[in-house]
N, C-alpha and C. Protein backbone atom coordinates (compact mmCIF):
# COMPACT_ATOMS: atom_id res chain seq x y z
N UNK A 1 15.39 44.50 -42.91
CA UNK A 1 15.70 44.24 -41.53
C UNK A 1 16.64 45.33 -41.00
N UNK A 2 16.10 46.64 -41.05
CA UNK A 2 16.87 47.63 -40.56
C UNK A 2 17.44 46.94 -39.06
N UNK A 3 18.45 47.30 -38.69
CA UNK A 3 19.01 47.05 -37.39
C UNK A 3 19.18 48.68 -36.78
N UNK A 4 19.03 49.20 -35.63
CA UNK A 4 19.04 50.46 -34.88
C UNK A 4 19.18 50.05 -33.12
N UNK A 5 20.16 51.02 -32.88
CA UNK A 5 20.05 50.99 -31.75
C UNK A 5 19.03 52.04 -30.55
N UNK A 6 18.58 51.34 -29.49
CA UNK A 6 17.48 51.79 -28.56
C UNK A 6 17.99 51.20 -27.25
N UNK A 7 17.35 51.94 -26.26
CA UNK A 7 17.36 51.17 -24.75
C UNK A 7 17.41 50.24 -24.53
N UNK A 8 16.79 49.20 -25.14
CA UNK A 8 17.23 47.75 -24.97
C UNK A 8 16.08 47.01 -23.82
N UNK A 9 15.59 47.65 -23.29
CA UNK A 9 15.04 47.48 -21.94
C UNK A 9 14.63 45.93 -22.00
N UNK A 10 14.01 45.76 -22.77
CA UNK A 10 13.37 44.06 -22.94
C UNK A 10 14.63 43.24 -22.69
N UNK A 11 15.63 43.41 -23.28
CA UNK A 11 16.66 42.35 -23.11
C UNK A 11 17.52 42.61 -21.65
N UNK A 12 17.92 43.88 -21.33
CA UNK A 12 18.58 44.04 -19.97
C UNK A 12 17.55 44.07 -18.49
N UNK A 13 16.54 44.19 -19.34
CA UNK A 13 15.76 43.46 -17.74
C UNK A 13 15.15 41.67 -17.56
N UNK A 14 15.55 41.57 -19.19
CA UNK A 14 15.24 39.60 -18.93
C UNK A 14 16.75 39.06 -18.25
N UNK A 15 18.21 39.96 -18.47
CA UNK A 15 19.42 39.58 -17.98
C UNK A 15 19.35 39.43 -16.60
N UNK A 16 18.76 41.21 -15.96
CA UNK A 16 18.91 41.16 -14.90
C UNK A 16 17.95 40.14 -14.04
N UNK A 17 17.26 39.45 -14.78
CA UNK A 17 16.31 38.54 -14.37
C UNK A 17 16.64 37.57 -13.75
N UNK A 18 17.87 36.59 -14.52
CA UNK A 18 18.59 35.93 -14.46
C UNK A 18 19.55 36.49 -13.32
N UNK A 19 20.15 37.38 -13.31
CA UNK A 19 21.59 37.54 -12.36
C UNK A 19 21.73 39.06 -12.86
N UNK A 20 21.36 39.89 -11.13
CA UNK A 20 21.58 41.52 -11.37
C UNK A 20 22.79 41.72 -11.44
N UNK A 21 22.62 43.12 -12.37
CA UNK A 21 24.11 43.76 -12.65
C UNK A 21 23.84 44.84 -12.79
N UNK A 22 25.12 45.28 -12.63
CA UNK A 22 25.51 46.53 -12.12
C UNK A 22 25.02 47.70 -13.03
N UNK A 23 24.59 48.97 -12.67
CA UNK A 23 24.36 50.03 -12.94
C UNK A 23 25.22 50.22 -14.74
N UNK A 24 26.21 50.26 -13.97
CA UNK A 24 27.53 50.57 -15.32
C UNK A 24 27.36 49.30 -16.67
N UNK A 25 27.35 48.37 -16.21
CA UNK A 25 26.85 47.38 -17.11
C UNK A 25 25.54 47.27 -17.76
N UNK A 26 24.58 47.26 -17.03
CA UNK A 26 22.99 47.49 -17.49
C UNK A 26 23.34 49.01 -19.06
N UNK A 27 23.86 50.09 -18.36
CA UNK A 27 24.47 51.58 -19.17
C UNK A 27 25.22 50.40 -20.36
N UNK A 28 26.07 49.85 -20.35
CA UNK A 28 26.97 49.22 -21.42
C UNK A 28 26.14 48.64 -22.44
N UNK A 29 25.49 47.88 -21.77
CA UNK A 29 24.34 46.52 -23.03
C UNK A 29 23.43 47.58 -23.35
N UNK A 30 22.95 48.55 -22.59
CA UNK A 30 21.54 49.49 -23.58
C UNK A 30 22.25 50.32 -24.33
N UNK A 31 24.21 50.49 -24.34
CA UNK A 31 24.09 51.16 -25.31
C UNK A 31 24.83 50.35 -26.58
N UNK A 32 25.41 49.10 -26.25
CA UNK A 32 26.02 48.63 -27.06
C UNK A 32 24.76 47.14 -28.23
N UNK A 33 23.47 47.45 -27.54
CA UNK A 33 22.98 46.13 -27.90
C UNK A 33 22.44 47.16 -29.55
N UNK A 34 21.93 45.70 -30.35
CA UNK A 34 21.26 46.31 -31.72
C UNK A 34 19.78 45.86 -31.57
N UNK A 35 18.55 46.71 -31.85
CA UNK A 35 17.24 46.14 -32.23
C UNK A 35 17.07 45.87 -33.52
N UNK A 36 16.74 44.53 -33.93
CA UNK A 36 16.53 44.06 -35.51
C UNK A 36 15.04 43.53 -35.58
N UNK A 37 14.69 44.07 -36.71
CA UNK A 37 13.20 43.06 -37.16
C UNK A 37 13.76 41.82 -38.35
N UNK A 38 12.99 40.43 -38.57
CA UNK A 38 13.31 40.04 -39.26
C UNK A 38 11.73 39.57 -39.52
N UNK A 39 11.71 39.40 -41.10
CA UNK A 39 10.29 38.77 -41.57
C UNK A 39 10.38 37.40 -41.51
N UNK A 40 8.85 36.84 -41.34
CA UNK A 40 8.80 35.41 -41.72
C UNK A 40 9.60 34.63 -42.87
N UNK A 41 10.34 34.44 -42.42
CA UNK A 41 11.50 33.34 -43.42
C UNK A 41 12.73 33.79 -44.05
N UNK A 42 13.13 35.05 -42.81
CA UNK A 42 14.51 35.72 -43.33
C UNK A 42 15.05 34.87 -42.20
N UNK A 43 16.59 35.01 -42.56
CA UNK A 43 17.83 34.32 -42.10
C UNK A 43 18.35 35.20 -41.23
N UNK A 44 18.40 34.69 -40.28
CA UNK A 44 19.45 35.58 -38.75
C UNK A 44 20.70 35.11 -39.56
N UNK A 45 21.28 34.26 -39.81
CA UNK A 45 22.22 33.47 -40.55
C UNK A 45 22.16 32.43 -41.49
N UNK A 46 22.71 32.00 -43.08
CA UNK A 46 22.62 31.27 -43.37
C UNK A 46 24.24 30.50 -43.28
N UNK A 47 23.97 28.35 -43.47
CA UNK A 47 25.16 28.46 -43.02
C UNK A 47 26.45 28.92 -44.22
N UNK A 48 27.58 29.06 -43.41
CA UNK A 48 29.10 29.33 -44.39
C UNK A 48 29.10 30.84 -43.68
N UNK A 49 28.35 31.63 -43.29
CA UNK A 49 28.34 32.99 -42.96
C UNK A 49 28.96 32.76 -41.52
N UNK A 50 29.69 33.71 -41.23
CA UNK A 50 29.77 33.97 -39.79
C UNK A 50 28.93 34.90 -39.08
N UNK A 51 28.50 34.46 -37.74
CA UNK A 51 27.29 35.04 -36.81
C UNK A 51 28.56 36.08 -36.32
N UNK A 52 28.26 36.90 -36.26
CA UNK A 52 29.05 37.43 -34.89
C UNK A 52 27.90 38.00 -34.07
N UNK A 53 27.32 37.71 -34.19
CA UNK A 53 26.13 38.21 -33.04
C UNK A 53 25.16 37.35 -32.09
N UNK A 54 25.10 37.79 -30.91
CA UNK A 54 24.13 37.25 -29.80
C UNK A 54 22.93 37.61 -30.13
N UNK A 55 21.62 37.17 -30.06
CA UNK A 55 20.52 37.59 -30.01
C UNK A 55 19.38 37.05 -29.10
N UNK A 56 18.77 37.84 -28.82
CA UNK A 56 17.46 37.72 -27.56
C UNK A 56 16.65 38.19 -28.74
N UNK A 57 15.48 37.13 -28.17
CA UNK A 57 14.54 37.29 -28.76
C UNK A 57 13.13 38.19 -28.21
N UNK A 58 13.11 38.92 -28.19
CA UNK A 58 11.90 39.62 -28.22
C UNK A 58 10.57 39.22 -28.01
N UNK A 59 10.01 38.90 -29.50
CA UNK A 59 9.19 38.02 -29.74
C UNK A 59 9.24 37.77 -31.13
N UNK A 60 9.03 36.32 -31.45
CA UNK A 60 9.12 35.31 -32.53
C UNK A 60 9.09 33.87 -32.24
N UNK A 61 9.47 33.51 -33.50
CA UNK A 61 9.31 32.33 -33.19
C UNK A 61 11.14 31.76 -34.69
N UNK A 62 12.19 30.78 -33.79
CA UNK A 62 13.48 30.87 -34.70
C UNK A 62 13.52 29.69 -34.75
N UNK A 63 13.88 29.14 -35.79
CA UNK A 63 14.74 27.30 -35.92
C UNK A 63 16.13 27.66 -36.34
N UNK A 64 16.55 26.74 -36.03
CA UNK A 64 17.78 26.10 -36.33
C UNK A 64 17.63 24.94 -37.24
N UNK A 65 18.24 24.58 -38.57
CA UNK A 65 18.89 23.74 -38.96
C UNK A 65 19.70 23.65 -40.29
N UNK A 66 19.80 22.25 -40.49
CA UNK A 66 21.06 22.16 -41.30
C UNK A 66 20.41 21.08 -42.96
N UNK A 67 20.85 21.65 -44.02
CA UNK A 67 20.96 20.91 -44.70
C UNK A 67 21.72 19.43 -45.18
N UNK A 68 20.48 17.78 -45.29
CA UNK A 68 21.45 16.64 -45.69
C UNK A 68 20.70 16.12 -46.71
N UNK A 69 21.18 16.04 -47.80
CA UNK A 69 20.62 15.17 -49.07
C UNK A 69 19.57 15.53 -49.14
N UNK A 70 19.48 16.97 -49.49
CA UNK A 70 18.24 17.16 -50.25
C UNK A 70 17.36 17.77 -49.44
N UNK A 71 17.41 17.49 -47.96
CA UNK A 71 16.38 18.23 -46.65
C UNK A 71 16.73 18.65 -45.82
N UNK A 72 15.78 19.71 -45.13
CA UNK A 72 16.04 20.37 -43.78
C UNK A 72 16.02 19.60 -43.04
N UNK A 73 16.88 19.68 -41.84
CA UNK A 73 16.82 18.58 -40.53
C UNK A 73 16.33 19.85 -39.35
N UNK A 74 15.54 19.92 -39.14
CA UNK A 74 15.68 20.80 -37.85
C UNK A 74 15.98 20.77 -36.48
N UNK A 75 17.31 21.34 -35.93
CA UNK A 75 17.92 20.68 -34.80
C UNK A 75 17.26 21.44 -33.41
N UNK A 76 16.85 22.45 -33.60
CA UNK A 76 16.06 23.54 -32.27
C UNK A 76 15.24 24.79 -32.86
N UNK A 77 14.74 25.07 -32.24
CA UNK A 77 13.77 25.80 -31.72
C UNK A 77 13.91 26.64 -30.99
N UNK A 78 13.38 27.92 -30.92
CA UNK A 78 13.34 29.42 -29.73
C UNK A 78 12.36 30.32 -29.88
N UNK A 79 11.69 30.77 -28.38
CA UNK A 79 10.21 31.50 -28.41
C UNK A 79 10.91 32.90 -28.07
N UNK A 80 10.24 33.55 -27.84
CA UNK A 80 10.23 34.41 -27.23
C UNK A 80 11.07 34.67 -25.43
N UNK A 81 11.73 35.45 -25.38
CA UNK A 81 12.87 35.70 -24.46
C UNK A 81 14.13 34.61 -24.31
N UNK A 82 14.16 33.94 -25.17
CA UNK A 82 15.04 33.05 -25.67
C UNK A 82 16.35 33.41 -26.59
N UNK A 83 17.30 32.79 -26.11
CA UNK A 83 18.74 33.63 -26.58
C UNK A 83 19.38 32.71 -27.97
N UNK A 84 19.45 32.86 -28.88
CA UNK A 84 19.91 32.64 -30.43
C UNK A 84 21.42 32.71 -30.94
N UNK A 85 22.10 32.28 -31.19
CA UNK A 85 23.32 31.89 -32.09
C UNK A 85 23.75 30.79 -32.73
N UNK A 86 24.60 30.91 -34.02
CA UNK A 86 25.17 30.24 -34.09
C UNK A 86 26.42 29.96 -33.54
N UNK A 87 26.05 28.72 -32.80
CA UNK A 87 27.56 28.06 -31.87
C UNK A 87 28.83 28.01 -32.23
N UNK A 88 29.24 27.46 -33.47
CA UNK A 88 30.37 27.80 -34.13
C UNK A 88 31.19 28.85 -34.78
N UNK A 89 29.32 29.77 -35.40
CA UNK A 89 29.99 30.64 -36.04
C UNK A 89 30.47 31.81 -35.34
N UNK A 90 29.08 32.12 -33.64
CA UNK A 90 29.81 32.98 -33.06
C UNK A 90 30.89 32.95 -31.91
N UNK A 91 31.21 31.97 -31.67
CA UNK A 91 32.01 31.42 -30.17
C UNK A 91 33.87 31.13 -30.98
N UNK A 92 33.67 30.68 -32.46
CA UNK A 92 34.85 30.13 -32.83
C UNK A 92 35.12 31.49 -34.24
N UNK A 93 34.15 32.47 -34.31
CA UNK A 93 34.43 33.25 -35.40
C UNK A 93 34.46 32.66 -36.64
N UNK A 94 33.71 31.27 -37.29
CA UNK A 94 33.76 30.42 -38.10
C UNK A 94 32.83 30.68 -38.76
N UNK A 95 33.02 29.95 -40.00
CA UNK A 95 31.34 30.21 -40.60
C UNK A 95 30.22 29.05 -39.88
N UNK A 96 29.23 29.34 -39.80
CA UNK A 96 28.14 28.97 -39.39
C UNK A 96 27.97 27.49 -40.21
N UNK A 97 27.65 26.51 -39.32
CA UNK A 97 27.04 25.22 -40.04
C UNK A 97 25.90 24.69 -40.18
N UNK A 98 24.99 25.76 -39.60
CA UNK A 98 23.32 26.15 -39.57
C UNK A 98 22.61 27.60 -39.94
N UNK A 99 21.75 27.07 -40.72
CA UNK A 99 20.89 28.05 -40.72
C UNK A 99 19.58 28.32 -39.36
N UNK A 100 20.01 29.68 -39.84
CA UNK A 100 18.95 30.03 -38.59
C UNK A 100 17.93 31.34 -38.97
N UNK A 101 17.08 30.74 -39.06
CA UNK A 101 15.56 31.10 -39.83
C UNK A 101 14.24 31.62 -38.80
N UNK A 102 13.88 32.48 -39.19
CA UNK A 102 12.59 33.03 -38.66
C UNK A 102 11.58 32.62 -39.12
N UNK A 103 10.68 31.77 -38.32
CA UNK A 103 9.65 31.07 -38.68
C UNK A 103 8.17 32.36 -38.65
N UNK A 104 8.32 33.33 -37.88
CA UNK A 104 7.44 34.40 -37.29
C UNK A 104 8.22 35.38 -37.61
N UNK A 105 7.27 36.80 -37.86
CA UNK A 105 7.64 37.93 -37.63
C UNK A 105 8.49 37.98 -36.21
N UNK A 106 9.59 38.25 -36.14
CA UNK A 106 10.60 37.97 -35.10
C UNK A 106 11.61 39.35 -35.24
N UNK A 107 11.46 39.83 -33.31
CA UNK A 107 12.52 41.13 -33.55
C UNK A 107 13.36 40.57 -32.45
N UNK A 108 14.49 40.74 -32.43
CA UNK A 108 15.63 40.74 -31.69
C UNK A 108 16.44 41.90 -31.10
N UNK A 109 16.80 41.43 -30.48
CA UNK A 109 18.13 42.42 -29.18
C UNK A 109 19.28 41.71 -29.36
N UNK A 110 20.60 42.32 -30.06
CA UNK A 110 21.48 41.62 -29.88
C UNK A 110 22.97 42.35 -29.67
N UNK A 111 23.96 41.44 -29.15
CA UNK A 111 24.96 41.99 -28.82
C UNK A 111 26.16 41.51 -29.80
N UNK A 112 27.36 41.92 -30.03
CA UNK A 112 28.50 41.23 -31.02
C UNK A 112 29.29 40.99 -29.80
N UNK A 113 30.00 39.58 -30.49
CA UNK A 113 30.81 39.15 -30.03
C UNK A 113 32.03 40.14 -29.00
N UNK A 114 32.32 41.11 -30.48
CA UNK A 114 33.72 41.91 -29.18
C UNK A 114 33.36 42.52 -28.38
N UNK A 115 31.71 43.38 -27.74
CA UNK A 115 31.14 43.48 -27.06
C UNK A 115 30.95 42.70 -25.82
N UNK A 116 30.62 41.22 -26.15
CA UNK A 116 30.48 40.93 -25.19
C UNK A 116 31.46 39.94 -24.45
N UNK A 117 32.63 39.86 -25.66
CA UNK A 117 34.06 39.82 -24.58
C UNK A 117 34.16 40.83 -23.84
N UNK A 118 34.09 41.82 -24.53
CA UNK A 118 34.92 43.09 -23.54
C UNK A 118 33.97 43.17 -22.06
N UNK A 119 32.52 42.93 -21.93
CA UNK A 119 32.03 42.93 -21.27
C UNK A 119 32.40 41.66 -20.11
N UNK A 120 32.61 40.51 -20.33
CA UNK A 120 32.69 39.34 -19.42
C UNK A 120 34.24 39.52 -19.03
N UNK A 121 35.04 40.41 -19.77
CA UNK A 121 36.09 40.79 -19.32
C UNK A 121 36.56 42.02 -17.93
N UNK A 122 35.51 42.70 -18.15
CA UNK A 122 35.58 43.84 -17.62
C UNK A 122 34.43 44.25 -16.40
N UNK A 123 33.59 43.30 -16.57
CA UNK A 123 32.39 43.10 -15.62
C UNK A 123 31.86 42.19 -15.10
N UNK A 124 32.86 41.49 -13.49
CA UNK A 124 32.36 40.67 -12.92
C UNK A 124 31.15 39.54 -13.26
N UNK A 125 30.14 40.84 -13.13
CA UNK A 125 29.00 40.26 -12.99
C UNK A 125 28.05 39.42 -14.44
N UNK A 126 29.09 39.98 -15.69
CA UNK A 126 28.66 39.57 -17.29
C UNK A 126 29.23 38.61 -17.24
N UNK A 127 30.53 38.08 -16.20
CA UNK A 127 31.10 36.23 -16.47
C UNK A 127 30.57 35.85 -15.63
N UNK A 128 29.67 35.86 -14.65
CA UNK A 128 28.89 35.17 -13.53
C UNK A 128 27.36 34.38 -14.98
N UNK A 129 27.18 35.96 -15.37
CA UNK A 129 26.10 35.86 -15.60
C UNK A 129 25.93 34.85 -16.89
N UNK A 130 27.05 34.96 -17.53
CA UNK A 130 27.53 34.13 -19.25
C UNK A 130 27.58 32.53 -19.16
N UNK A 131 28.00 32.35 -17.33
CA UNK A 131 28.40 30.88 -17.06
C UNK A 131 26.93 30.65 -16.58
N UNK A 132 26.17 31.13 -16.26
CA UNK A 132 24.38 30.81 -15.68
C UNK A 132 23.85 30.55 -17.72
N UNK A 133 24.15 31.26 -18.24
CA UNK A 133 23.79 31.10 -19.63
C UNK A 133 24.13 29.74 -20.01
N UNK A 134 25.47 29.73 -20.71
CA UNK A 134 26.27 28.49 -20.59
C UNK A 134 25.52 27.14 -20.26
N UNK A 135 25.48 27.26 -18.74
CA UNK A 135 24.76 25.95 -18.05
C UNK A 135 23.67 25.58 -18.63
N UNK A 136 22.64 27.21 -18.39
CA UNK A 136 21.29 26.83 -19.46
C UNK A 136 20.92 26.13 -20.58
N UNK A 137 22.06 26.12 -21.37
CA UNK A 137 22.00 25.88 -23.05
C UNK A 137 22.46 24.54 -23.09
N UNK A 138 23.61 24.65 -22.57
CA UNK A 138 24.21 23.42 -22.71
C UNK A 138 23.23 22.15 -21.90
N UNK A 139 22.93 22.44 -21.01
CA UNK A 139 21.65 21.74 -20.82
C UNK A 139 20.53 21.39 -21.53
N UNK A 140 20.25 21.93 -22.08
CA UNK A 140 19.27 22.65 -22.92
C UNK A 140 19.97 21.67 -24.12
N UNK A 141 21.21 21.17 -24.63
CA UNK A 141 21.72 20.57 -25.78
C UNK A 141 21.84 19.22 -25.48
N UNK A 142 21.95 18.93 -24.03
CA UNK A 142 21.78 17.45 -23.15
C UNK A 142 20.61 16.58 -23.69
N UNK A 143 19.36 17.88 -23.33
CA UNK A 143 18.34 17.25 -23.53
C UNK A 143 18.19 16.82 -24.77
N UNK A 144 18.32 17.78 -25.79
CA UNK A 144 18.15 17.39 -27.58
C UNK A 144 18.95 16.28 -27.61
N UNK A 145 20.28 16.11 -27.35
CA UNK A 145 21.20 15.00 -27.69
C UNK A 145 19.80 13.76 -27.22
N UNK A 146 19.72 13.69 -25.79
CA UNK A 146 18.56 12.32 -25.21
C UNK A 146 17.55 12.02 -26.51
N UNK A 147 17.14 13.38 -26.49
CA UNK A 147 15.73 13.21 -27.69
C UNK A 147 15.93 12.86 -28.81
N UNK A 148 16.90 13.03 -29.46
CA UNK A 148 17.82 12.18 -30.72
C UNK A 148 17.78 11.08 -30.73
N UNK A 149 18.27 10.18 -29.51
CA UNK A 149 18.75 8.83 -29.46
C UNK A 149 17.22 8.05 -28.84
N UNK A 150 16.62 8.64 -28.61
CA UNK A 150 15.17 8.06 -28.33
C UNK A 150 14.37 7.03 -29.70
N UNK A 151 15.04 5.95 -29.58
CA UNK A 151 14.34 5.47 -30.67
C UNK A 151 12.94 5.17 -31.15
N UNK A 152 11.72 5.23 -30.59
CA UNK A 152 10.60 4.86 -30.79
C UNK A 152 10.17 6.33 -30.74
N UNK A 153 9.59 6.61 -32.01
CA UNK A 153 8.59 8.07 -32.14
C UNK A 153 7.84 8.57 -31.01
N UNK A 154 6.49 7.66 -30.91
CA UNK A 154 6.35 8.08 -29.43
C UNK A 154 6.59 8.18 -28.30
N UNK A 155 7.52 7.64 -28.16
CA UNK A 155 8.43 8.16 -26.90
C UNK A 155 9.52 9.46 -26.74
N UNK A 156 9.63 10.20 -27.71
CA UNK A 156 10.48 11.15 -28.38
C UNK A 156 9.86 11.98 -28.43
N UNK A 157 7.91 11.89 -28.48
CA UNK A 157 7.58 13.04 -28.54
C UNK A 157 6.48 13.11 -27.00
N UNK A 158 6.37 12.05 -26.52
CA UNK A 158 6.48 12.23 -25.10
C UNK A 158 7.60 12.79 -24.36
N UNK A 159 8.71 12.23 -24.32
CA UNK A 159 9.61 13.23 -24.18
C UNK A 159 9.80 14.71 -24.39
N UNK A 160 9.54 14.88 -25.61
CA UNK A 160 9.82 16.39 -26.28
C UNK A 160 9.06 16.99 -25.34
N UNK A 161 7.22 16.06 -25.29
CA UNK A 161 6.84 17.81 -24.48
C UNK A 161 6.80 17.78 -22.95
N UNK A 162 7.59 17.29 -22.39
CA UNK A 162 8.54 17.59 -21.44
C UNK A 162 9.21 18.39 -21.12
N UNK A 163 10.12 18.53 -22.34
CA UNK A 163 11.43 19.08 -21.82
C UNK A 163 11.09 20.66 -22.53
N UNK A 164 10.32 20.92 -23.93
CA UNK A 164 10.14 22.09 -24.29
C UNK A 164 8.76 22.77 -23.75
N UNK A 165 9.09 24.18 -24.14
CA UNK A 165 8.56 24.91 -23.96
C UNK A 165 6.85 24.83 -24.44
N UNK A 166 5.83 24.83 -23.99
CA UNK A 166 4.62 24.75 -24.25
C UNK A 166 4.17 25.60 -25.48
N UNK A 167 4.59 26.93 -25.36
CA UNK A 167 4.57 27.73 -26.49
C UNK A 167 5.32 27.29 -27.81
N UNK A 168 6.31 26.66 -27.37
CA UNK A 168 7.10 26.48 -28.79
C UNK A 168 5.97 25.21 -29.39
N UNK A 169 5.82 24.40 -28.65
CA UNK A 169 4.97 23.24 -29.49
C UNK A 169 3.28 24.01 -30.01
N UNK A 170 3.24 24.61 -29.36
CA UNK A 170 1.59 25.64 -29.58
C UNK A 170 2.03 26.30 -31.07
N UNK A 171 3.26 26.28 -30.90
CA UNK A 171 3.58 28.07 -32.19
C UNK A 171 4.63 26.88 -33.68
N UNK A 172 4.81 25.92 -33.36
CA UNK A 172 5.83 25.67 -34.29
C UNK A 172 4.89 24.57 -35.27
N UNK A 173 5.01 25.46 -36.61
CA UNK A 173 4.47 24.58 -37.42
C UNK A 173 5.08 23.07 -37.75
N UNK A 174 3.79 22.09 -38.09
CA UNK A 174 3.95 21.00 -37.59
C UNK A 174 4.83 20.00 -38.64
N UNK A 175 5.39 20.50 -39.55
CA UNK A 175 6.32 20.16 -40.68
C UNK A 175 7.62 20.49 -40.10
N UNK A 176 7.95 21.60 -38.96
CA UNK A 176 9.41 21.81 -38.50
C UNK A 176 9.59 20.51 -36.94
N UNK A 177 8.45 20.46 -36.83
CA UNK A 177 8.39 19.65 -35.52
C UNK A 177 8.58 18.44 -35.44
N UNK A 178 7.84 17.86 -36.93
CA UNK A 178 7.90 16.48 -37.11
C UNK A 178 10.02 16.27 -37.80
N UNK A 179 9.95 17.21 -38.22
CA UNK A 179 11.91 17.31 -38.11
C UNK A 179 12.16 17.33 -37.56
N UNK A 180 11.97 18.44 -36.39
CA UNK A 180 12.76 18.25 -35.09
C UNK A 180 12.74 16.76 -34.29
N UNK A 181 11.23 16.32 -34.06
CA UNK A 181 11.21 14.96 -34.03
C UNK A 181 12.02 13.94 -34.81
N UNK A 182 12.69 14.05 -36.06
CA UNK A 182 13.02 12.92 -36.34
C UNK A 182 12.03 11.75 -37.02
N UNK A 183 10.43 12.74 -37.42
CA UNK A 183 9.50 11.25 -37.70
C UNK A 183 9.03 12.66 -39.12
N UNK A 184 8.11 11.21 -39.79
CA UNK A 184 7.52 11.58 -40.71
C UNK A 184 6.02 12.67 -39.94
N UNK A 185 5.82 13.49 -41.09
CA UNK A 185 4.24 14.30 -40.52
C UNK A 185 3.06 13.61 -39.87
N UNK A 186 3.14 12.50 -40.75
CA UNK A 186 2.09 11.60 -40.61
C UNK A 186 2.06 11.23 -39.33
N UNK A 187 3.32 10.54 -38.90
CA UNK A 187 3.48 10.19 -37.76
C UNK A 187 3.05 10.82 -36.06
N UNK A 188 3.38 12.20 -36.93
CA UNK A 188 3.26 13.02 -35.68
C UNK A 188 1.83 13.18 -35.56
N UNK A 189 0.98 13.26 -36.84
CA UNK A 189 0.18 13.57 -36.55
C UNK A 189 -0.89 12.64 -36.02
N UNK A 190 -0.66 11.11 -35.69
CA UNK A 190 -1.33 10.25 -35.01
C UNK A 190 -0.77 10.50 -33.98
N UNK A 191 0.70 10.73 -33.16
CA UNK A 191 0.94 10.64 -31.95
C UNK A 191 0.44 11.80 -31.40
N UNK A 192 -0.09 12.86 -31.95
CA UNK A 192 -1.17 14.04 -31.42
C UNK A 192 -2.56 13.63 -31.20
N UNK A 193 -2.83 13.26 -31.94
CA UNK A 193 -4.48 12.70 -31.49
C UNK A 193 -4.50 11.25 -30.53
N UNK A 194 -3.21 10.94 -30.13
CA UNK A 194 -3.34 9.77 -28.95
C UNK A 194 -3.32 10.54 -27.52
């Protein structure tokens, strides 16, 4: 997983997508971001490690989760132009309490942490743009929390494809899904053919 730096273009024009910025800033992230490849079933992070890094996804396909008694729980999911960390490990400089795994040949754009302080420090428009992020996700963690507490399977995965992404349920093999769900395979795989 060589990491190298390049223009960046994929990731500073999905930003400016979201909320334009400035000339000098756009110049900052293409020169401060990293391009990484990772193979099917390498670790962006495993947990106890610290993330210090942001990542945009390119294209792939990433989970999130955590080991309990013996199994993966899988807590999320991310497609393509979709933004990746670990929450603890990179926001609190901690070690990580998830793994975060490449389900797909998956390349990333990413930024480090003191980067992108210095940036939301120094560029208006990177704390406008961090708090539009923010909202996203954390929203985005609203919904998973709902889908958790959804007690009846099929209603959880009526729900689910709601709230996610069409691609992610198209692309995510159906052993991480029925985790993410919370149900056995089996299960899922009758509430698909209903």
């Amino acid at each position: 997983m060589p990491a190298k730096k390049h223009n960046n273009i994929f990731s500073v024009t999905l930003l400016n997508s979201i909320y334009p910025l400035s000339k000098s800033l756009n110049s900052f992230l293409s020169q401060k971001m990293i391009s990484s490849h990772y193979k099917k079933g390498d670790f962006i992070v495993k947990s106890g490690e610290v993330c210090d890094r942001i990542h945009i996804i390119r294209k792939g396909l990433v989970r999130g989760y955590f080991e309990y008694s013996g199994s993966e729980i899988t807590t999320w999911v991310s497609v393509d132009s979709e933004i990746v960390t670990s929450i603890s490990g990179f926001f609190k400089n901690a070690p990580s309490l998830e793994f975060i795994q490449c389900l797909e040949d998956t390349y990333t754009e990413s930024l480090s942490f003191q980067d992108m302080d210095f940036a939301i420090k120094n560029y208006v428009e990177m704390a406008r743009l961090n708090r539009i992020l923010m909202e996203t996700y954390y929203i985005s963690a609203e919904y998973r929390s709902f889908l958790a507490r959804i007690p009846a399977a099929k209603d959880r995965y009526a729900y689910f494809t709601k709230i996610y992404n069409p691609e992610t349920i198209k692309r995510l093999p159906k052993k991480y899904l029925a985790s993410l769900l919370n149900m056995r395979p089996e299960t899922l795989s009758r509430l698909e053919k209903i």
